[in-house]
C-alpha atoms as a PDB file:
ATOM      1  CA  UNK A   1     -53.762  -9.241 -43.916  1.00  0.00           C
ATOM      2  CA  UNK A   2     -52.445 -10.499 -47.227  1.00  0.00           C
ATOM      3  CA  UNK A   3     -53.796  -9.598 -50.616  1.00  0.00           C
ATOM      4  CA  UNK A   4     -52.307 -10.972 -54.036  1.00  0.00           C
ATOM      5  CA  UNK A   5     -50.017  -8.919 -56.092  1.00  0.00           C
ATOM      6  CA  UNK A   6     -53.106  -7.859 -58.211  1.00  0.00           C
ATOM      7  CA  UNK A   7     -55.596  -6.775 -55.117  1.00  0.00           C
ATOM      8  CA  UNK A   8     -52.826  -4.622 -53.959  1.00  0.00           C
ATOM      9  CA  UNK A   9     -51.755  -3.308 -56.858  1.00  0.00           C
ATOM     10  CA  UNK A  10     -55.369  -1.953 -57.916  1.00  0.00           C
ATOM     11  CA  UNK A  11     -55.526  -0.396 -53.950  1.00  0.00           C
ATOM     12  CA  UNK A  12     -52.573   1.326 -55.035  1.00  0.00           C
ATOM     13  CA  UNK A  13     -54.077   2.847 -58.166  1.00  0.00           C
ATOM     14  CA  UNK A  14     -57.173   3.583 -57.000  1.00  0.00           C
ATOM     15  CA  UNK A  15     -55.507   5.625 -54.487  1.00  0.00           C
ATOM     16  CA  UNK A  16     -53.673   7.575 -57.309  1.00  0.00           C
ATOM     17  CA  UNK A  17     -56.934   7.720 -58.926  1.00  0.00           C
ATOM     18  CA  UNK A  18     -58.500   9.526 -55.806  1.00  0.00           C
ATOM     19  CA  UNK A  19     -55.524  12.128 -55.472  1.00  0.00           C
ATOM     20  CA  UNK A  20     -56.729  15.850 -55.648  1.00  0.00           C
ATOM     21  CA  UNK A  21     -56.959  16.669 -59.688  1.00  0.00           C
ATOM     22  CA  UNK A  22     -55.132  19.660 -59.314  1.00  0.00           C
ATOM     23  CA  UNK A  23     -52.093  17.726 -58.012  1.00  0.00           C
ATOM     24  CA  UNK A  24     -52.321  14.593 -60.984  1.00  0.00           C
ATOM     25  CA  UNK A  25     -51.723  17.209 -63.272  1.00  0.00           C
ATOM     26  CA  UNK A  26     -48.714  18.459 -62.043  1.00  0.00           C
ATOM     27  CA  UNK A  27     -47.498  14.949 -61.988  1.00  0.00           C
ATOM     28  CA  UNK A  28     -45.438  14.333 -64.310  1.00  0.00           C
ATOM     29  CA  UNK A  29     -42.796  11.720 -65.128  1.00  0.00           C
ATOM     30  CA  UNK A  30     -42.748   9.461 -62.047  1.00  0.00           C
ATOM     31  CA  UNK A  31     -43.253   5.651 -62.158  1.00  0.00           C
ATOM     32  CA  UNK A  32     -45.404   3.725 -59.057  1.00  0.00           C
ATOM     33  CA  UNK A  33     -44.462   0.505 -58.975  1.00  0.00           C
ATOM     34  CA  UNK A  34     -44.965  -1.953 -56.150  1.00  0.00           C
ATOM     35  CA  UNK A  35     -42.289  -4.651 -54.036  1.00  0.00           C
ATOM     36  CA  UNK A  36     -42.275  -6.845 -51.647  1.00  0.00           C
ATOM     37  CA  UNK A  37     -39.971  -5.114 -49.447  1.00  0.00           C
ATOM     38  CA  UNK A  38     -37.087  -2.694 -49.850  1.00  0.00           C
ATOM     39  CA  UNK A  39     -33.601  -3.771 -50.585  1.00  0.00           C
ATOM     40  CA  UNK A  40     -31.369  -4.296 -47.501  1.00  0.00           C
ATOM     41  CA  UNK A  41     -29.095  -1.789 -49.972  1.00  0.00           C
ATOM     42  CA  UNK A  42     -31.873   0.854 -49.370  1.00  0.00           C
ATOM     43  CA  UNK A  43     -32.275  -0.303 -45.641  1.00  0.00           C
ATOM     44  CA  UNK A  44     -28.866   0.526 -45.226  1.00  0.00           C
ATOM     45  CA  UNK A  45     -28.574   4.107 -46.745  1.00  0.00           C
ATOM     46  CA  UNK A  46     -31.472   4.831 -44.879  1.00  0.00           C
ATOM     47  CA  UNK A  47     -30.462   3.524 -41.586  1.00  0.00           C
ATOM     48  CA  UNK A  48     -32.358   1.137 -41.120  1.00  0.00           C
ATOM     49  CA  UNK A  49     -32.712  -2.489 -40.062  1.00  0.00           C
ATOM     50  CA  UNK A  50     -36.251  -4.160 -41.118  1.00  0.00           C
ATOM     51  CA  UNK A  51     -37.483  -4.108 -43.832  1.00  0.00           C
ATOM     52  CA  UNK A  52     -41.107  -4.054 -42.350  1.00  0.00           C
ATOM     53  CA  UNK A  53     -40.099  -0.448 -40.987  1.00  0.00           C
ATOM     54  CA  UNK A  54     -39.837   0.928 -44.645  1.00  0.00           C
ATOM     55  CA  UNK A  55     -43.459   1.122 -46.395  1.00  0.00           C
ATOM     56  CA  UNK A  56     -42.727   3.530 -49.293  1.00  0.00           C
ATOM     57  CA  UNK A  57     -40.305   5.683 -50.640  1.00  0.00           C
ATOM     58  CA  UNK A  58     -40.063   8.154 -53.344  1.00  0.00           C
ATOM     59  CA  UNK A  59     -36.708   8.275 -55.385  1.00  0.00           C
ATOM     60  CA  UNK A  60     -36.256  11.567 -57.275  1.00  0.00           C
ATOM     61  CA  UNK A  61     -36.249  14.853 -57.760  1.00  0.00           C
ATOM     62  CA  UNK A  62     -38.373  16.899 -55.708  1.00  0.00           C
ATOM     63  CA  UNK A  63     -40.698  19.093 -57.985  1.00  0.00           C
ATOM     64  CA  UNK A  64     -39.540  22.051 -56.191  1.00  0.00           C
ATOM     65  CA  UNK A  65     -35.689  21.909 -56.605  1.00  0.00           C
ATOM     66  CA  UNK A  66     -36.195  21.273 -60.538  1.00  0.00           C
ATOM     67  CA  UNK A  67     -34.902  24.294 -62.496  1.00  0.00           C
ATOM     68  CA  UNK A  68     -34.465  24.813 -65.949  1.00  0.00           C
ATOM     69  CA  UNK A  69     -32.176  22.431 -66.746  1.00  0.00           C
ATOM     70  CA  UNK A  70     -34.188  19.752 -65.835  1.00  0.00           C
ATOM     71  CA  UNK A  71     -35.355  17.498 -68.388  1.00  0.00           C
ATOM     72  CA  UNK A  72     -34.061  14.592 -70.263  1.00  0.00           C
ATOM     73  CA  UNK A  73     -33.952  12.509 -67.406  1.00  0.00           C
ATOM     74  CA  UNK A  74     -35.140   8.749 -65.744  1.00  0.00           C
ATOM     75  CA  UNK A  75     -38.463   9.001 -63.940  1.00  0.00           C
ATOM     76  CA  UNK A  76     -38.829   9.702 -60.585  1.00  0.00           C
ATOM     77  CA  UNK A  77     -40.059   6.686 -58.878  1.00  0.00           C
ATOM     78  CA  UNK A  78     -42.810   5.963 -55.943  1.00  0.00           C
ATOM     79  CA  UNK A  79     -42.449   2.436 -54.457  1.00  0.00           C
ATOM     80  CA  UNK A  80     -44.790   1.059 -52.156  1.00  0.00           C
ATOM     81  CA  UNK A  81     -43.789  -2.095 -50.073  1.00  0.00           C
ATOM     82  CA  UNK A  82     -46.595  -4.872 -49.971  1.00  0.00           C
ATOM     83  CA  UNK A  83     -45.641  -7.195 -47.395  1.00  0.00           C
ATOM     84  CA  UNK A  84     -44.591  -3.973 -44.467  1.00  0.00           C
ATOM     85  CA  UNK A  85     -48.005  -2.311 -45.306  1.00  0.00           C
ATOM     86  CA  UNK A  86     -49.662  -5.672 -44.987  1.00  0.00           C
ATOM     87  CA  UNK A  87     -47.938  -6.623 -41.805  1.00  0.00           C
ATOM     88  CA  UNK A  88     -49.349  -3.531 -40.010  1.00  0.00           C
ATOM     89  CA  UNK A  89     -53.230  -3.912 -41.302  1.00  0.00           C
ATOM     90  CA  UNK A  90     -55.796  -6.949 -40.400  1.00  0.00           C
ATOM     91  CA  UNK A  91     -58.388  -6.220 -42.928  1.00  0.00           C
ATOM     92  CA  UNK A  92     -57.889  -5.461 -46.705  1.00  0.00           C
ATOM     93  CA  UNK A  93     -60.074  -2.214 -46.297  1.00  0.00           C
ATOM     94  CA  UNK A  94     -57.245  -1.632 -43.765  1.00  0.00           C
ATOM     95  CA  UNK A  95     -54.868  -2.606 -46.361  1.00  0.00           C
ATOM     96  CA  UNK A  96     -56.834  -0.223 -48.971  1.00  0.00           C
ATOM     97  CA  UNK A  97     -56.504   3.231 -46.569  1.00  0.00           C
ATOM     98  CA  UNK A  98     -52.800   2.487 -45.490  1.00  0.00           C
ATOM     99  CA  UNK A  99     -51.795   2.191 -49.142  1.00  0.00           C
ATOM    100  CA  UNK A 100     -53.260   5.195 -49.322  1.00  0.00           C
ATOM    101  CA  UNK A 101     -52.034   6.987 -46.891  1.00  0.00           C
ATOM    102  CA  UNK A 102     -48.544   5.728 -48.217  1.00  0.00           C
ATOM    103  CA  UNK A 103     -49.438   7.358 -51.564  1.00  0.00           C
ATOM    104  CA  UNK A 104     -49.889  10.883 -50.516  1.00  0.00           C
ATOM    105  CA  UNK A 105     -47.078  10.647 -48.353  1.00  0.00           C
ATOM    106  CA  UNK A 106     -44.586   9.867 -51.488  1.00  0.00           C
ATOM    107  CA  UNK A 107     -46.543  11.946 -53.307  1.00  0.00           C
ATOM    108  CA  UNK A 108     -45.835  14.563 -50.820  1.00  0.00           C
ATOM    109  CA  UNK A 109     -42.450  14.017 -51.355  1.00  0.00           C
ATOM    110  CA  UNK A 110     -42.774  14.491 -55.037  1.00  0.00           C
ATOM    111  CA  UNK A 111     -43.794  18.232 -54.417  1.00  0.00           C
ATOM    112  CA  UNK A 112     -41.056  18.250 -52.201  1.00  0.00           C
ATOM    113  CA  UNK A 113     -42.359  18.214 -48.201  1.00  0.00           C
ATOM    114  CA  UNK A 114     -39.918  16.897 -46.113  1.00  0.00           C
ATOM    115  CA  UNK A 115     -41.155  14.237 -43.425  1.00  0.00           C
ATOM    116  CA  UNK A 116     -41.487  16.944 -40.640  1.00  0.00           C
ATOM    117  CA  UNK A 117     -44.111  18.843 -42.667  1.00  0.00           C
ATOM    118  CA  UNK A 118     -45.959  15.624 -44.100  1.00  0.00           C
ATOM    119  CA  UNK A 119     -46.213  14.654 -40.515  1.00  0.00           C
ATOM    120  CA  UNK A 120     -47.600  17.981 -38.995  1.00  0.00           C
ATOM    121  CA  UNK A 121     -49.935  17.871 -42.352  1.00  0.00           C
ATOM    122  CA  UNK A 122     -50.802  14.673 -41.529  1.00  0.00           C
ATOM    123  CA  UNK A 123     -51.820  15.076 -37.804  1.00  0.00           C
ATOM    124  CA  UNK A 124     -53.457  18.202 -38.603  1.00  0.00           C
ATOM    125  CA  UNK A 125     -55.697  16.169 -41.510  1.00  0.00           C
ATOM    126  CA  UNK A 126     -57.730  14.144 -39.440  1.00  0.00           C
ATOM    127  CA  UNK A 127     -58.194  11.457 -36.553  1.00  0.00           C
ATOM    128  CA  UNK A 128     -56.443   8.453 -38.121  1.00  0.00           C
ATOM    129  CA  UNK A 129     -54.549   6.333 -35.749  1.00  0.00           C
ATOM    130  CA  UNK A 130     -51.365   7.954 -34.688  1.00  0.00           C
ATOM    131  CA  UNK A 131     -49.864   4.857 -34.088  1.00  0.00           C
ATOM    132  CA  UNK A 132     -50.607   4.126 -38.055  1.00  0.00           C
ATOM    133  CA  UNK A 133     -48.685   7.503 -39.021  1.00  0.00           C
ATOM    134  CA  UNK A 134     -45.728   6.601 -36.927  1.00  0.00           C
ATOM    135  CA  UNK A 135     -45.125   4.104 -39.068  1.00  0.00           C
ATOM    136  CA  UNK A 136     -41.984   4.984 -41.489  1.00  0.00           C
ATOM    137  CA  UNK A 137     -42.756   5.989 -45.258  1.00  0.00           C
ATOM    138  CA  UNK A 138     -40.128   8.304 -46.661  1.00  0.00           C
END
């Protein structure tokens, strides 16, 4: 299912608008932005070979391994990849929870879970598709 640039986008902040309050205000400093696909640069130093397998990725510091010489710096960054997440969805309210679920999961990241926890968090959360949650988002 494909949406334009602007449907997708406003999935992508309505799912920051639906995050837990407690964890928005902890956010701080990070830029979501949205792309086509990742980079075959970032493929690469990932290991990986499609671009469809990549549908978000965090780039940062985690929240956790800050100390207290952190400060002055670039913000971390949350990208979510349009055309992967769309290739895996046939309706745009499909389109709407995977972006989502892509959100939290980079989000997760943020606050420093690693993939093995987000997973077991994520399995333990509720009855979505595990086929959908295979799907890679780092």
């Amino acid at each position: 299912m494909k949406l334009t640039r602007r449907d997708f986008e406003e999935a992508v902040v309505s799912a920051l608008k639906r995050l837990p309050r407690f964890l928005k205000k902890k956010m701080k400093n990070v830029d979501v932005v949205v792309e086509n696909q990742a980079s075959q640069e970032i493929l690469s130093e990932m290991g990986l070979r499609s671009p469809l397998e990549l549908l978000g990725l965090y780039q940062g510091i985690p929240l956790r391994r800050r100390g207290f010489y952190y400060g002055n710096v670039l913000p971390d960054k949350i990208t979510l990849f349009q055309i992967p997440i769309e290739s895996v969805c046939k309706t745009k309210e499909e389109v709407e929870e995977k972006v989502r679920e892509v959100v939290i999961h980079e989000v997760g990241h943020y606050f420093g879970l690693d993939d093995k926890r987000l997973r077991q968090l994520e399995s333990e959360g509720g009855s979505e598709n595990a086929e959908s949650r295979s799907q890679k988002s780092e």
